[in-house]
N, C-alpha and C. Protein backbone atom coordinates (compact mmCIF):
# COMPACT_ATOMS: atom_id res chain seq x y z
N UNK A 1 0.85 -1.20 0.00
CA UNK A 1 0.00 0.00 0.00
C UNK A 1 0.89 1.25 0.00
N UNK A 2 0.81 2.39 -0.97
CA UNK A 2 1.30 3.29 -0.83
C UNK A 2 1.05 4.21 -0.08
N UNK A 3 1.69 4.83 0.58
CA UNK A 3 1.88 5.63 1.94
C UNK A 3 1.34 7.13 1.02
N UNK A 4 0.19 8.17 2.20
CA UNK A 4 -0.21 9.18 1.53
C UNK A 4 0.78 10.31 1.35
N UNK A 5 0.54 11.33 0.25
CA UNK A 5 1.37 12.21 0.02
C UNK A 5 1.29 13.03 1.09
N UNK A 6 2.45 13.72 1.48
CA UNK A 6 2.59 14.60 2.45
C UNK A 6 1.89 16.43 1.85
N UNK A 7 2.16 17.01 3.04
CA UNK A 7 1.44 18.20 2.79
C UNK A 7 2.31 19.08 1.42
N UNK A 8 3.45 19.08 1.48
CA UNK A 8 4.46 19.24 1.03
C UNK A 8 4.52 18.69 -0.71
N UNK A 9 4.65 17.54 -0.92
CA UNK A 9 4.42 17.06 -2.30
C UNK A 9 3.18 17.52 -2.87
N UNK A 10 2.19 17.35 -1.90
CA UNK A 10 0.77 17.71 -2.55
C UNK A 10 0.82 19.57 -2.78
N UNK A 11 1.43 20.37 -1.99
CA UNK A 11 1.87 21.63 -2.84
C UNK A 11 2.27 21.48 -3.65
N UNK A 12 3.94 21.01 -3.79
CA UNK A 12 4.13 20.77 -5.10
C UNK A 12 4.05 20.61 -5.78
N UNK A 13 3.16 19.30 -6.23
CA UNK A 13 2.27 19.06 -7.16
C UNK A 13 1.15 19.74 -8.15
N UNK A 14 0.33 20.80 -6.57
CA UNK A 14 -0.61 21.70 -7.31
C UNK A 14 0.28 22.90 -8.02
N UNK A 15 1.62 23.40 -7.53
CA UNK A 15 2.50 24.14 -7.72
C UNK A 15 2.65 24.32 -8.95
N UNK A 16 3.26 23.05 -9.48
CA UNK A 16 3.56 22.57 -11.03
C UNK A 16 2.57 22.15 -11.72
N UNK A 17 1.47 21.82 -11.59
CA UNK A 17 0.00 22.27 -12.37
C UNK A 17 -0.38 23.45 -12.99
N UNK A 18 -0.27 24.50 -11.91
CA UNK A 18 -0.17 26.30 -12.14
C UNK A 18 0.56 26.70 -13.13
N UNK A 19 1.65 26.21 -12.50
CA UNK A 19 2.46 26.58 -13.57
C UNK A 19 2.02 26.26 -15.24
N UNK A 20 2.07 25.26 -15.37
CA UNK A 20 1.62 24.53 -16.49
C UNK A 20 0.56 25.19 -17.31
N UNK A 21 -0.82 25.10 -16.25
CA UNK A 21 -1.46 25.77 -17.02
C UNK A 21 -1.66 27.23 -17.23
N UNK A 22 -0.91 28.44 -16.53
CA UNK A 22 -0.51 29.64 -16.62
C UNK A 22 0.22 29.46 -17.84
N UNK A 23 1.67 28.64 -18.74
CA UNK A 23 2.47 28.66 -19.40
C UNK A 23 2.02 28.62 -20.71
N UNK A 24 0.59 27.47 -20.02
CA UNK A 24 -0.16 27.16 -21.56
C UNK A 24 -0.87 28.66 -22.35
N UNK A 25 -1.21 28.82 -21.17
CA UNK A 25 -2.18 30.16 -21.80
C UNK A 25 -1.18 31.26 -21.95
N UNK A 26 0.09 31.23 -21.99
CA UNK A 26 0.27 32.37 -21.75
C UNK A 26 1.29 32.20 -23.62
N UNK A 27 1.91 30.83 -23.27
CA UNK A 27 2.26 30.43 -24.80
C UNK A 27 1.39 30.92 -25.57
N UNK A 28 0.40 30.44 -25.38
CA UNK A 28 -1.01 30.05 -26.70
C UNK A 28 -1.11 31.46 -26.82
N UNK A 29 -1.46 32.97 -26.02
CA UNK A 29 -1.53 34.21 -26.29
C UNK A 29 -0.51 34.73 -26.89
N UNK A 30 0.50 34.77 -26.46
CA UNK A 30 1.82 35.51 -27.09
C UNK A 30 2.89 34.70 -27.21
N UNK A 31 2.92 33.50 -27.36
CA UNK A 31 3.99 32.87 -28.44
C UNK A 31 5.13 32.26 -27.10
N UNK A 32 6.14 31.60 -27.63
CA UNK A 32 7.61 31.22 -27.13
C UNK A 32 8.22 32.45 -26.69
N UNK A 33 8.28 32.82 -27.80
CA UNK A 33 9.27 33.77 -27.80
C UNK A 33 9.06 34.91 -27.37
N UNK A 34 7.36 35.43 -26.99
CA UNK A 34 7.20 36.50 -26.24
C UNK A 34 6.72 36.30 -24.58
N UNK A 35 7.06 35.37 -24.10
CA UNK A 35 6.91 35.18 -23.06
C UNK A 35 8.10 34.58 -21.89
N UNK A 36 8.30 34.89 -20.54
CA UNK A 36 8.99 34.71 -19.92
C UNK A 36 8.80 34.01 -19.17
N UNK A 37 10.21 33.04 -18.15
CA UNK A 37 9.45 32.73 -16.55
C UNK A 37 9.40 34.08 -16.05
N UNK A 38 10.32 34.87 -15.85
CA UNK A 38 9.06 35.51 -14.90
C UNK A 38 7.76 36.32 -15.25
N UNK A 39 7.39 35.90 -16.68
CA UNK A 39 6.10 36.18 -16.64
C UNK A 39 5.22 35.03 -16.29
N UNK A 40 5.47 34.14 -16.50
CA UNK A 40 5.32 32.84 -16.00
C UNK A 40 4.90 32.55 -14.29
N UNK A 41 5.83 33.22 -13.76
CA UNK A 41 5.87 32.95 -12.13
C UNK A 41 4.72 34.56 -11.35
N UNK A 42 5.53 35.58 -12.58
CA UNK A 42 4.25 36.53 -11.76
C UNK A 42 2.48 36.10 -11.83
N UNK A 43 2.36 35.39 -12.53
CA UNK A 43 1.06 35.01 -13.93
C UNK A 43 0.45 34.38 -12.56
N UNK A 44 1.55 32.83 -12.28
CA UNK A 44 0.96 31.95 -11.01
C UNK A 44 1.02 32.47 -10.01
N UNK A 45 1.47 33.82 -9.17
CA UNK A 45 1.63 34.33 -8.35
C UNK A 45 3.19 33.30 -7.46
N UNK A 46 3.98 32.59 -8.10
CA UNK A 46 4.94 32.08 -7.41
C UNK A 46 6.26 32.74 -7.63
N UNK A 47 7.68 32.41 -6.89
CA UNK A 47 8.77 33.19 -7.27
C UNK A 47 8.79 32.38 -8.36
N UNK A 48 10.18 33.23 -8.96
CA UNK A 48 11.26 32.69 -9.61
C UNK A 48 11.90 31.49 -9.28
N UNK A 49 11.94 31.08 -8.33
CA UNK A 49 12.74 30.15 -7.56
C UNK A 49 11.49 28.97 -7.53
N UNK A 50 10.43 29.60 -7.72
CA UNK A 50 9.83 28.05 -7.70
C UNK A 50 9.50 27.37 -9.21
N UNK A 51 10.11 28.40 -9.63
CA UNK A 51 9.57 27.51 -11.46
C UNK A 51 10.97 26.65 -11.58
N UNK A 52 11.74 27.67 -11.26
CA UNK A 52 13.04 26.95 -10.98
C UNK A 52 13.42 25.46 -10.71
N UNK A 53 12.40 25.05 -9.38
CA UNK A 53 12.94 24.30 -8.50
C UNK A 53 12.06 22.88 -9.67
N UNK A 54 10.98 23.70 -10.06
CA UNK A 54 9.93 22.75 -11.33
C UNK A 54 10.93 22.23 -12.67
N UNK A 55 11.58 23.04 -13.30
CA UNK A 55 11.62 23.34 -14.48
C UNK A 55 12.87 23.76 -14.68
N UNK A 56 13.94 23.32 -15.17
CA UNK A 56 15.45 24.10 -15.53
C UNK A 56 15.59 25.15 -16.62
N UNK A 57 14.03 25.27 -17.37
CA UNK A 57 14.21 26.60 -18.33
C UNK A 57 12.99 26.57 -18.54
N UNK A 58 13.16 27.79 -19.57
CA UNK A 58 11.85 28.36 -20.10
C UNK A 58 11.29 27.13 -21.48
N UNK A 59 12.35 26.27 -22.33
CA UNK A 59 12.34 25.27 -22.98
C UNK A 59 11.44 24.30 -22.19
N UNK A 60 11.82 23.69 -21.44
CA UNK A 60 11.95 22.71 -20.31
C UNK A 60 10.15 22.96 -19.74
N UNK A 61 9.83 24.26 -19.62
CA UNK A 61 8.33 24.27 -19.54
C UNK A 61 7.17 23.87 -20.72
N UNK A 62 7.93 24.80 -21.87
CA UNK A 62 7.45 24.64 -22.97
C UNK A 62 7.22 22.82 -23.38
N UNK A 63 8.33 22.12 -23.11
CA UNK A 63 8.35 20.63 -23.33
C UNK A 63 7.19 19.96 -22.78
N UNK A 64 6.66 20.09 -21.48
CA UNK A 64 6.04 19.48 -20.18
C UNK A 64 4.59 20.57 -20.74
N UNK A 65 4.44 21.31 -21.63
CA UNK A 65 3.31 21.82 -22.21
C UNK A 65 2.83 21.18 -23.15
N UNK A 66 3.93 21.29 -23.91
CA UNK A 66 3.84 20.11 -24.99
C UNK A 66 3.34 18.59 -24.89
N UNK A 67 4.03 18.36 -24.33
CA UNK A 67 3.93 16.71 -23.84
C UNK A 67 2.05 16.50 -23.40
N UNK A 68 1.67 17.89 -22.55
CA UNK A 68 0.20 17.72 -21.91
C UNK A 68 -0.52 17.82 -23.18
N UNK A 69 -0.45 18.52 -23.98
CA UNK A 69 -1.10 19.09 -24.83
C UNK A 69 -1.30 17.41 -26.00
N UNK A 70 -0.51 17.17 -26.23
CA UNK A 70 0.13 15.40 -27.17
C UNK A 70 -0.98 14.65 -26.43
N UNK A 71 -0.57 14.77 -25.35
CA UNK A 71 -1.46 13.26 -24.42
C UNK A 71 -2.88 13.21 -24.40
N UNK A 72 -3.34 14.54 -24.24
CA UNK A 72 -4.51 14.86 -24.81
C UNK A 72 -5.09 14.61 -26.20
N UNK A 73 -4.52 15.05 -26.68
CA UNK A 73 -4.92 14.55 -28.38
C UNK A 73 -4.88 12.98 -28.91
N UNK A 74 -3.98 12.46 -28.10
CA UNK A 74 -4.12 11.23 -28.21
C UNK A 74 -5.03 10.76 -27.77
N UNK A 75 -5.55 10.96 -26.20
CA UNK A 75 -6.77 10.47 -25.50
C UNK A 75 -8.26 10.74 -26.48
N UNK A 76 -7.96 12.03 -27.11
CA UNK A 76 -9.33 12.29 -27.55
C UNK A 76 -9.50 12.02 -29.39
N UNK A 77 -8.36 11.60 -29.99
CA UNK A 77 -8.23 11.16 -30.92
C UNK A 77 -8.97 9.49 -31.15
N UNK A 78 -8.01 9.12 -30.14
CA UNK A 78 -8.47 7.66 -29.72
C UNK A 78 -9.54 7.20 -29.29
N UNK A 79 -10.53 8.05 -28.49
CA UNK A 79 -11.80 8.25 -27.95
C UNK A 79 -12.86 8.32 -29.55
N UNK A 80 -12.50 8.97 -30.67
CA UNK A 80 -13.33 9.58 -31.42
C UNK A 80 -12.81 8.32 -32.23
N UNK A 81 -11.84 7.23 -32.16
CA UNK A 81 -11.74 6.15 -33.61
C UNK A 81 -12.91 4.77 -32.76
N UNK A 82 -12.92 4.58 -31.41
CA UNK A 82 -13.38 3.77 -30.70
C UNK A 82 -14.91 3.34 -31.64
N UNK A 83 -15.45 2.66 -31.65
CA UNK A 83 -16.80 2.12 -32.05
C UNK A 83 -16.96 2.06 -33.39
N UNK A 84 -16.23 2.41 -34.00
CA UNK A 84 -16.00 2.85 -35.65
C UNK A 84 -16.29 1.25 -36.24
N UNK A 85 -17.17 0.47 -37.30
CA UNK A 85 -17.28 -0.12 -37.93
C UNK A 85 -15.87 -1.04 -38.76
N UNK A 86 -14.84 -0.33 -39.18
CA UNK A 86 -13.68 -1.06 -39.62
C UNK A 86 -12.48 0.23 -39.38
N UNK A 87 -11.22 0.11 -39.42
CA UNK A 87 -10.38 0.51 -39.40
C UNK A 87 -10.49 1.70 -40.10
N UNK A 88 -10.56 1.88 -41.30
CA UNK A 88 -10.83 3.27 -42.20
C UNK A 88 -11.80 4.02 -41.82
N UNK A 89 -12.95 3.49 -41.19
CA UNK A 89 -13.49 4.77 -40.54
C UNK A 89 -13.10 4.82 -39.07
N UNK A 90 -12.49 4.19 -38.62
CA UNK A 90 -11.89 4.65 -37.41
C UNK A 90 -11.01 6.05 -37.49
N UNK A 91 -10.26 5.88 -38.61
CA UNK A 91 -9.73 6.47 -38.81
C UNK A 91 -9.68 7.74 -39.51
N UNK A 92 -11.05 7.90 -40.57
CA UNK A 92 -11.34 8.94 -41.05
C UNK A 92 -12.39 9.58 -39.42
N UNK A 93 -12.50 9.17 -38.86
CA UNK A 93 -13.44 9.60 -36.93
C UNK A 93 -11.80 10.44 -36.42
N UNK A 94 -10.76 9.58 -36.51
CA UNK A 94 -9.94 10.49 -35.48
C UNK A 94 -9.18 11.55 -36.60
N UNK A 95 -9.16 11.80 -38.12
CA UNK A 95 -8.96 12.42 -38.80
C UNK A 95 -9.78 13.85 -38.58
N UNK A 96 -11.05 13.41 -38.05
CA UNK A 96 -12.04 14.35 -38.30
C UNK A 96 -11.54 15.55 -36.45
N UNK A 97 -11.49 14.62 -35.57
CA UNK A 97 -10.88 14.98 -34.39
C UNK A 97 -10.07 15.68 -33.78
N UNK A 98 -8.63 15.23 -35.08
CA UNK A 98 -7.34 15.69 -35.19
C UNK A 98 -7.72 16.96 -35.46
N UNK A 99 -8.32 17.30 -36.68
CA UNK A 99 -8.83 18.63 -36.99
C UNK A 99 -9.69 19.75 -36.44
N UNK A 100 -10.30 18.82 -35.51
CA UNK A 100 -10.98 20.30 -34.95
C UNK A 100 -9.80 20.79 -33.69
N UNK A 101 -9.51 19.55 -33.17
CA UNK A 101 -8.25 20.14 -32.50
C UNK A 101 -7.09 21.33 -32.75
N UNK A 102 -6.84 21.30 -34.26
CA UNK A 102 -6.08 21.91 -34.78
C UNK A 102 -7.13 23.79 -34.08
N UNK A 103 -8.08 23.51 -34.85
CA UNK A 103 -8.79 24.62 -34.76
C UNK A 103 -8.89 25.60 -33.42
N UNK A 104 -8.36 24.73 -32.09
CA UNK A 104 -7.72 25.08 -31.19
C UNK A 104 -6.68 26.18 -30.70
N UNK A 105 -7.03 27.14 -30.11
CA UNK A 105 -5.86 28.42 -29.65
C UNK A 105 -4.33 26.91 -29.33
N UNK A 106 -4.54 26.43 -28.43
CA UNK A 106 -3.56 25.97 -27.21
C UNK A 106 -3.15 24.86 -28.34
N UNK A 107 -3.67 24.08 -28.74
CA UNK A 107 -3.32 22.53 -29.11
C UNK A 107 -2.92 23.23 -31.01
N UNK A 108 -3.45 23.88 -31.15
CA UNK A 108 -2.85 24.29 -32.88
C UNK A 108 -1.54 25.28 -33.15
N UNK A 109 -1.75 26.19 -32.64
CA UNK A 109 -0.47 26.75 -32.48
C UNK A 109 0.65 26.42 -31.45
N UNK A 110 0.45 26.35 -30.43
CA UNK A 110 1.64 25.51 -29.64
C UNK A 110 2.22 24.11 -29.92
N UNK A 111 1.60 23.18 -30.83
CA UNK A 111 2.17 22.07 -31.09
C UNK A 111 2.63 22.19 -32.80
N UNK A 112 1.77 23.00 -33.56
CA UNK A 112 2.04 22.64 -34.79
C UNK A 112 3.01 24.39 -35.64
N UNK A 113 2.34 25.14 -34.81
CA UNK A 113 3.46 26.56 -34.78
C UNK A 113 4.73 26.82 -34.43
N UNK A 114 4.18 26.84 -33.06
CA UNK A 114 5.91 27.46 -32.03
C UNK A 114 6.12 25.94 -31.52
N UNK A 115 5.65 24.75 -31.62
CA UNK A 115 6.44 23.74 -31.04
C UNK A 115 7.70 23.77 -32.12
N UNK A 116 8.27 23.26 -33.47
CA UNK A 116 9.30 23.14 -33.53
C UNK A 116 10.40 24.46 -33.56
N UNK A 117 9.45 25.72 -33.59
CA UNK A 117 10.66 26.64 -33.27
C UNK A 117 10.98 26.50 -31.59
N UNK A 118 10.12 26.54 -30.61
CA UNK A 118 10.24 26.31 -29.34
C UNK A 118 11.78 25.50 -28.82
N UNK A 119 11.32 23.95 -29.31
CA UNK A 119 12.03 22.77 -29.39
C UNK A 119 12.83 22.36 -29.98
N UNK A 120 12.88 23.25 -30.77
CA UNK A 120 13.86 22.56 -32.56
C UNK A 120 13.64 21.42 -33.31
N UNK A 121 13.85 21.46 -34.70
CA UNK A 121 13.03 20.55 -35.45
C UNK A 121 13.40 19.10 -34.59
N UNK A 122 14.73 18.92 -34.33
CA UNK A 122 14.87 17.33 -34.26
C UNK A 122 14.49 17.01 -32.84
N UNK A 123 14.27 17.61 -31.98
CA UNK A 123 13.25 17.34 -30.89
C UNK A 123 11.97 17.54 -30.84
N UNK A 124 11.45 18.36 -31.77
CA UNK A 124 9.91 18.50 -31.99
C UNK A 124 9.49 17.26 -32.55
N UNK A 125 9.86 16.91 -33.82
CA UNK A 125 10.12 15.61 -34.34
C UNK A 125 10.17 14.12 -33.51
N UNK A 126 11.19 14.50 -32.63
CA UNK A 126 11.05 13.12 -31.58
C UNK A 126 9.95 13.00 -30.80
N UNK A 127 9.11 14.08 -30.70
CA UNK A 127 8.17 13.97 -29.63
C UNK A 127 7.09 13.81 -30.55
N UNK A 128 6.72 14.20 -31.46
CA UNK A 128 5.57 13.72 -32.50
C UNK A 128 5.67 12.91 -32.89
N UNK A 129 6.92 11.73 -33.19
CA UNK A 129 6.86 10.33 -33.23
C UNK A 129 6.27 9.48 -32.30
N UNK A 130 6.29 9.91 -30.84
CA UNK A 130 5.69 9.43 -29.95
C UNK A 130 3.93 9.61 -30.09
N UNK A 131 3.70 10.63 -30.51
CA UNK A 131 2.34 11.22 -30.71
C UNK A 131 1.43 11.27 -31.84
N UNK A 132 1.34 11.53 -32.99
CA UNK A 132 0.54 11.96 -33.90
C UNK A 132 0.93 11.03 -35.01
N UNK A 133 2.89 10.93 -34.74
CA UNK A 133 2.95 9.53 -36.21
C UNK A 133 2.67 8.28 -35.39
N UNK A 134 2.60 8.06 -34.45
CA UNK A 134 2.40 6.85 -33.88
C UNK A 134 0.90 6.32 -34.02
N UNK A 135 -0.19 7.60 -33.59
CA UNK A 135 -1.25 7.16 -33.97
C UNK A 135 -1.44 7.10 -35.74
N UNK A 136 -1.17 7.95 -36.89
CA UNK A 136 -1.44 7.45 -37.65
C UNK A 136 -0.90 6.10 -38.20
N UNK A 137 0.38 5.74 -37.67
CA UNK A 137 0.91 4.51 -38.22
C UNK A 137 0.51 3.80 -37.77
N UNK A 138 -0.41 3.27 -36.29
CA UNK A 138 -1.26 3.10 -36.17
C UNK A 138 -2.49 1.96 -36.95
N UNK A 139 -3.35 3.47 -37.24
CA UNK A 139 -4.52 3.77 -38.08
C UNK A 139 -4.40 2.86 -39.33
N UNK A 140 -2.97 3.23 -40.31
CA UNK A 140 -3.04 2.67 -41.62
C UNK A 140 -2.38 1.17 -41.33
N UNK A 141 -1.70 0.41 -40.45
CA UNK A 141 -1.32 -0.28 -40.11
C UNK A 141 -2.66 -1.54 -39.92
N UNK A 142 -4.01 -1.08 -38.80
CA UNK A 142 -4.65 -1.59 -38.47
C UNK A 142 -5.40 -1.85 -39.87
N UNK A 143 -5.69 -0.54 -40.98
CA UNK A 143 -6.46 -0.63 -42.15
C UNK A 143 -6.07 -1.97 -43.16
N UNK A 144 -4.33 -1.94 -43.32
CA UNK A 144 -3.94 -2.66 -44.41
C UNK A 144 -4.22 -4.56 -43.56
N UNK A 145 -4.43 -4.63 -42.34
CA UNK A 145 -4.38 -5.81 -41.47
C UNK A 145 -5.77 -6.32 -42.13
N UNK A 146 -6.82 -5.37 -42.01
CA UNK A 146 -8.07 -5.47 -42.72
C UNK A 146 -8.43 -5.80 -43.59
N UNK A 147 -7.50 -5.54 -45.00
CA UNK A 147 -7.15 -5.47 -46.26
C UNK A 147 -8.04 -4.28 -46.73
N UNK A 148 -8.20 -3.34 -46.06
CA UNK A 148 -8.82 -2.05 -46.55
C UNK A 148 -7.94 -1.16 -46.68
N UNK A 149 -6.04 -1.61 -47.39
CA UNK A 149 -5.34 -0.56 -47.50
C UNK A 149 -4.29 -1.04 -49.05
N UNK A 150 -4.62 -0.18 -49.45
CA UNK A 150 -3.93 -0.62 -50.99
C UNK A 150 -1.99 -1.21 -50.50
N UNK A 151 -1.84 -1.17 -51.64
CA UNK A 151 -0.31 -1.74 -50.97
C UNK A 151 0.44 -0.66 -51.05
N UNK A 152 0.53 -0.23 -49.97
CA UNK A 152 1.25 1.05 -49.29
C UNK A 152 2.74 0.77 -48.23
N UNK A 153 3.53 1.26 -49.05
CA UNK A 153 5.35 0.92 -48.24
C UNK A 153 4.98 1.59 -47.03
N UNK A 154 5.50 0.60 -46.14
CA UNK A 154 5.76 1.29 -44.93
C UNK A 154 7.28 1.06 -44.57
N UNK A 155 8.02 2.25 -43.61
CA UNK A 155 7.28 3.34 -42.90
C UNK A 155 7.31 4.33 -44.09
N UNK A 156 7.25 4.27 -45.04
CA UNK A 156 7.54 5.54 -46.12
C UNK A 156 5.31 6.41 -46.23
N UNK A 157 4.37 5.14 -46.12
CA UNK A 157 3.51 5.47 -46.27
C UNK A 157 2.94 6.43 -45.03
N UNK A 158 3.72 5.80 -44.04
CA UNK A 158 2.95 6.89 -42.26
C UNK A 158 3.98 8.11 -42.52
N UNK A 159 5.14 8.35 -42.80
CA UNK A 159 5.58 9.56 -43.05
C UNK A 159 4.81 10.49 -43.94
N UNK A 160 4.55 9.98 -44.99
CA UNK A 160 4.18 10.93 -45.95
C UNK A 160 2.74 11.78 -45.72
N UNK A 161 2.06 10.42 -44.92
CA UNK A 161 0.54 11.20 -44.56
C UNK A 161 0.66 11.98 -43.15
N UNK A 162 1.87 11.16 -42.39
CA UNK A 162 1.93 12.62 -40.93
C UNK A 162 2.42 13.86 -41.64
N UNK A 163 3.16 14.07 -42.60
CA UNK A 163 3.37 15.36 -42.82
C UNK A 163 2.31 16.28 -43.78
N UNK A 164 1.36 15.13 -44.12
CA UNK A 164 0.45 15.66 -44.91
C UNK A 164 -0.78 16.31 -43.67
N UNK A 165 -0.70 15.75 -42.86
CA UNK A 165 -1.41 16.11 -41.48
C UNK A 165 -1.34 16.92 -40.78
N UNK A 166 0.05 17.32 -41.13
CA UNK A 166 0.96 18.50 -40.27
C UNK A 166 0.89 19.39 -41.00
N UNK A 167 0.60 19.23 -42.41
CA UNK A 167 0.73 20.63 -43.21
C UNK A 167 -0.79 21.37 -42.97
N UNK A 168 -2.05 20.06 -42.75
CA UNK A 168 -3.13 20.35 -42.49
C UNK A 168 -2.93 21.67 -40.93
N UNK A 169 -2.72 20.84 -40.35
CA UNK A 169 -2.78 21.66 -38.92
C UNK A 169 -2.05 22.51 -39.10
N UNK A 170 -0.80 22.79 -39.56
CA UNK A 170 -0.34 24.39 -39.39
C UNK A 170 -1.23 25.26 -40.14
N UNK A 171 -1.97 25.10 -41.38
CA UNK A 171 -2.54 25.62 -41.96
C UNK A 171 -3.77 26.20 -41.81
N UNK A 172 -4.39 25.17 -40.75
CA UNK A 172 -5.68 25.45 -39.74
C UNK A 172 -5.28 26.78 -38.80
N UNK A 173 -3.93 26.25 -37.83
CA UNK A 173 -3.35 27.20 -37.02
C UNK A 173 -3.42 28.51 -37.42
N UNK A 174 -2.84 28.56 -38.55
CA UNK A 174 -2.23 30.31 -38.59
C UNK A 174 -3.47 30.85 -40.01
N UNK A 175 -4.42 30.15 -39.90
CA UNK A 175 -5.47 31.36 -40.30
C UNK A 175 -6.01 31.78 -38.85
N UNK A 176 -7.07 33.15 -39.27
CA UNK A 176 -7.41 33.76 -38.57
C UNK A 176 -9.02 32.82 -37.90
N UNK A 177 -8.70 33.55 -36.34
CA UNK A 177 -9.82 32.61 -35.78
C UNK A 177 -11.15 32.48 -36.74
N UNK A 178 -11.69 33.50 -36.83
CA UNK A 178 -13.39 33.33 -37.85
C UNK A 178 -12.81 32.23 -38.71
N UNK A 179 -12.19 32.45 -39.20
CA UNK A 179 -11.61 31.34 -40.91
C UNK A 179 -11.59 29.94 -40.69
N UNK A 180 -11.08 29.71 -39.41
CA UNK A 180 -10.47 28.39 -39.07
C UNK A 180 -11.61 27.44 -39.30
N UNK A 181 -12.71 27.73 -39.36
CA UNK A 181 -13.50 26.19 -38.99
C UNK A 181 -14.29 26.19 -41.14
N UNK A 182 -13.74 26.75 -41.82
CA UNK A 182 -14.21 26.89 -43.31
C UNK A 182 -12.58 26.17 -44.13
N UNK A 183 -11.91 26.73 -43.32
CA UNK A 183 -9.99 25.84 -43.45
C UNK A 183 -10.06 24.40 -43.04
N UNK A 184 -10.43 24.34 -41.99
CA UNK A 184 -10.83 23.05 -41.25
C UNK A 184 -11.76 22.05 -42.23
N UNK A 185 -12.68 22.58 -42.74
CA UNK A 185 -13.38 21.81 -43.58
C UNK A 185 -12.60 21.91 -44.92
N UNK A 186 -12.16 22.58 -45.29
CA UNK A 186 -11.38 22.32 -46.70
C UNK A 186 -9.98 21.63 -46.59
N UNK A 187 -9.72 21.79 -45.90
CA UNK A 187 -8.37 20.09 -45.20
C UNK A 187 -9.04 19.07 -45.35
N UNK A 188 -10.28 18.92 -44.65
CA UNK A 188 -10.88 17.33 -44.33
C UNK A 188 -11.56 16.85 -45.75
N UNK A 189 -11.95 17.78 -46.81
CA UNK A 189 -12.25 17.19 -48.20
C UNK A 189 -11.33 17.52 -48.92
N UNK A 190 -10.28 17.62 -48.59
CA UNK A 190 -9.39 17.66 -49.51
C UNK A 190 -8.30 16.04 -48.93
N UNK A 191 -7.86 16.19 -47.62
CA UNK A 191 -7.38 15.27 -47.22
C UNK A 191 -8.10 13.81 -47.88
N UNK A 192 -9.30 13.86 -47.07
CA UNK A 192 -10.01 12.78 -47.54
C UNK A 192 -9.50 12.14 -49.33
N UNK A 193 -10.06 13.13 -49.66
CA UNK A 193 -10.12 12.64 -51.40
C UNK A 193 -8.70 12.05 -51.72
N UNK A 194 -7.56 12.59 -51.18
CA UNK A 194 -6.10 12.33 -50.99
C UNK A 194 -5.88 10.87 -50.81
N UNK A 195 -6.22 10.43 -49.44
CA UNK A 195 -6.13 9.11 -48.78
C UNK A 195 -7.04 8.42 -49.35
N UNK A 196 -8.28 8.25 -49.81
CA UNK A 196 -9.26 7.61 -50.79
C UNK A 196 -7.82 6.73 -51.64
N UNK A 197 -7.39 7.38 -52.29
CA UNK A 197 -5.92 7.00 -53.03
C UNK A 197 -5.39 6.07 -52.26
N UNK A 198 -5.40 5.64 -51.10
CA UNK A 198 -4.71 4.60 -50.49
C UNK A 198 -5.60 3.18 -50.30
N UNK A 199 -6.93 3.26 -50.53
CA UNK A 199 -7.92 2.35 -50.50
C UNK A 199 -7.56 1.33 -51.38
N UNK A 200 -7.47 -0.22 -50.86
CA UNK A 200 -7.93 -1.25 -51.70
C UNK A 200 -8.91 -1.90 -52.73
């Protein structure tokens, strides 16, 4: 049986929550690059010394934003392929998902904007392998098991459609809010008609 958290961890804990979600919102408003810890720490009302004691940089927050922001999309990606009839519409369900997500202040621009300037490409990269190519490789993996996937090379076939995914979402991202959900729909019939091309 594990012994309860002390008064102490359980601050901490809520400590680095605050933080987190102060960083998120404060990313998602004004960017990486226009934001500070100590805008960060004035935001949560904590010192300097306690983002510190959280976090070894302003990167290092951004990452642990990132990472929340991924896990999420996965949960609710995965949530929206669940009950789906065969693999391809599982997958055109979390296609549809992925995208409104995009349409998102927090989850569109912080992961598909300022995440690889944030992080740099080859760590932004490592962490979306964990995330977004994993679920689509996934997706087309489970399809071709089905035989509902033309004969498609892998891994050459999950690369080509995560970046086709990624071009979707930045593109969602950096129109203007009104626009986004008319962008959003012209990704998803355009995508679609795209991947149709991969059908058996």
């Amino acid at each position: 049986m594990s012994r309860p958290k002390s008064r102490r961890e359980l601050y901490s804990e809520a400590t680095r929550a605050a933080l987190l979600e102060t960083a998120t919102a404060m990313f998602a408003e004004r960017g990486f690059a226009g934001t500070s810890l100590d805008d960060i720490a004035v935001a949560t009302q904590v010192t300097r010394g306690a983002v510190y004691h959280h976090f070894e940089s302003k990167k290092a927050v951004f990452e642990a934003v990132f990472d929340a922001l991924e896990q999420d999309m996965t949960a609710r990606v995965s949530a929206a392929a669940q009950g789906q009839p065969d693999a391809w519409q599982a997958g055109m369900a979390a296609l549809d998902a992925f995208l409104d997500l995009c349409c998102e202040d927090r989850y569109g621009r912080l992961c598909w904007l300022e995440g690889p300037l944030a992080l740099g490409w080859a760590s932004w990269m490592h962490h979306e392998k964990k995330y977004a190519y994993a679920l689509i490789d996934g997706f087309l993996q489970a399809a071709r098991e089905e035989g509902l996937l033309a004969a498609v090379p892998f891994p050459v076939g999950s690369q080509l459609v995560f970046h086709l995914l990624g071009g979707a979402g930045r593109t969602i991202a950096e129109a203007p809010k009104a626009e986004r959900g008319a962008v959003r729909d012209a990704c998803a019939g355009t995508i679609r008609r795209m991947l149709n091309g991969l059908r058996a």
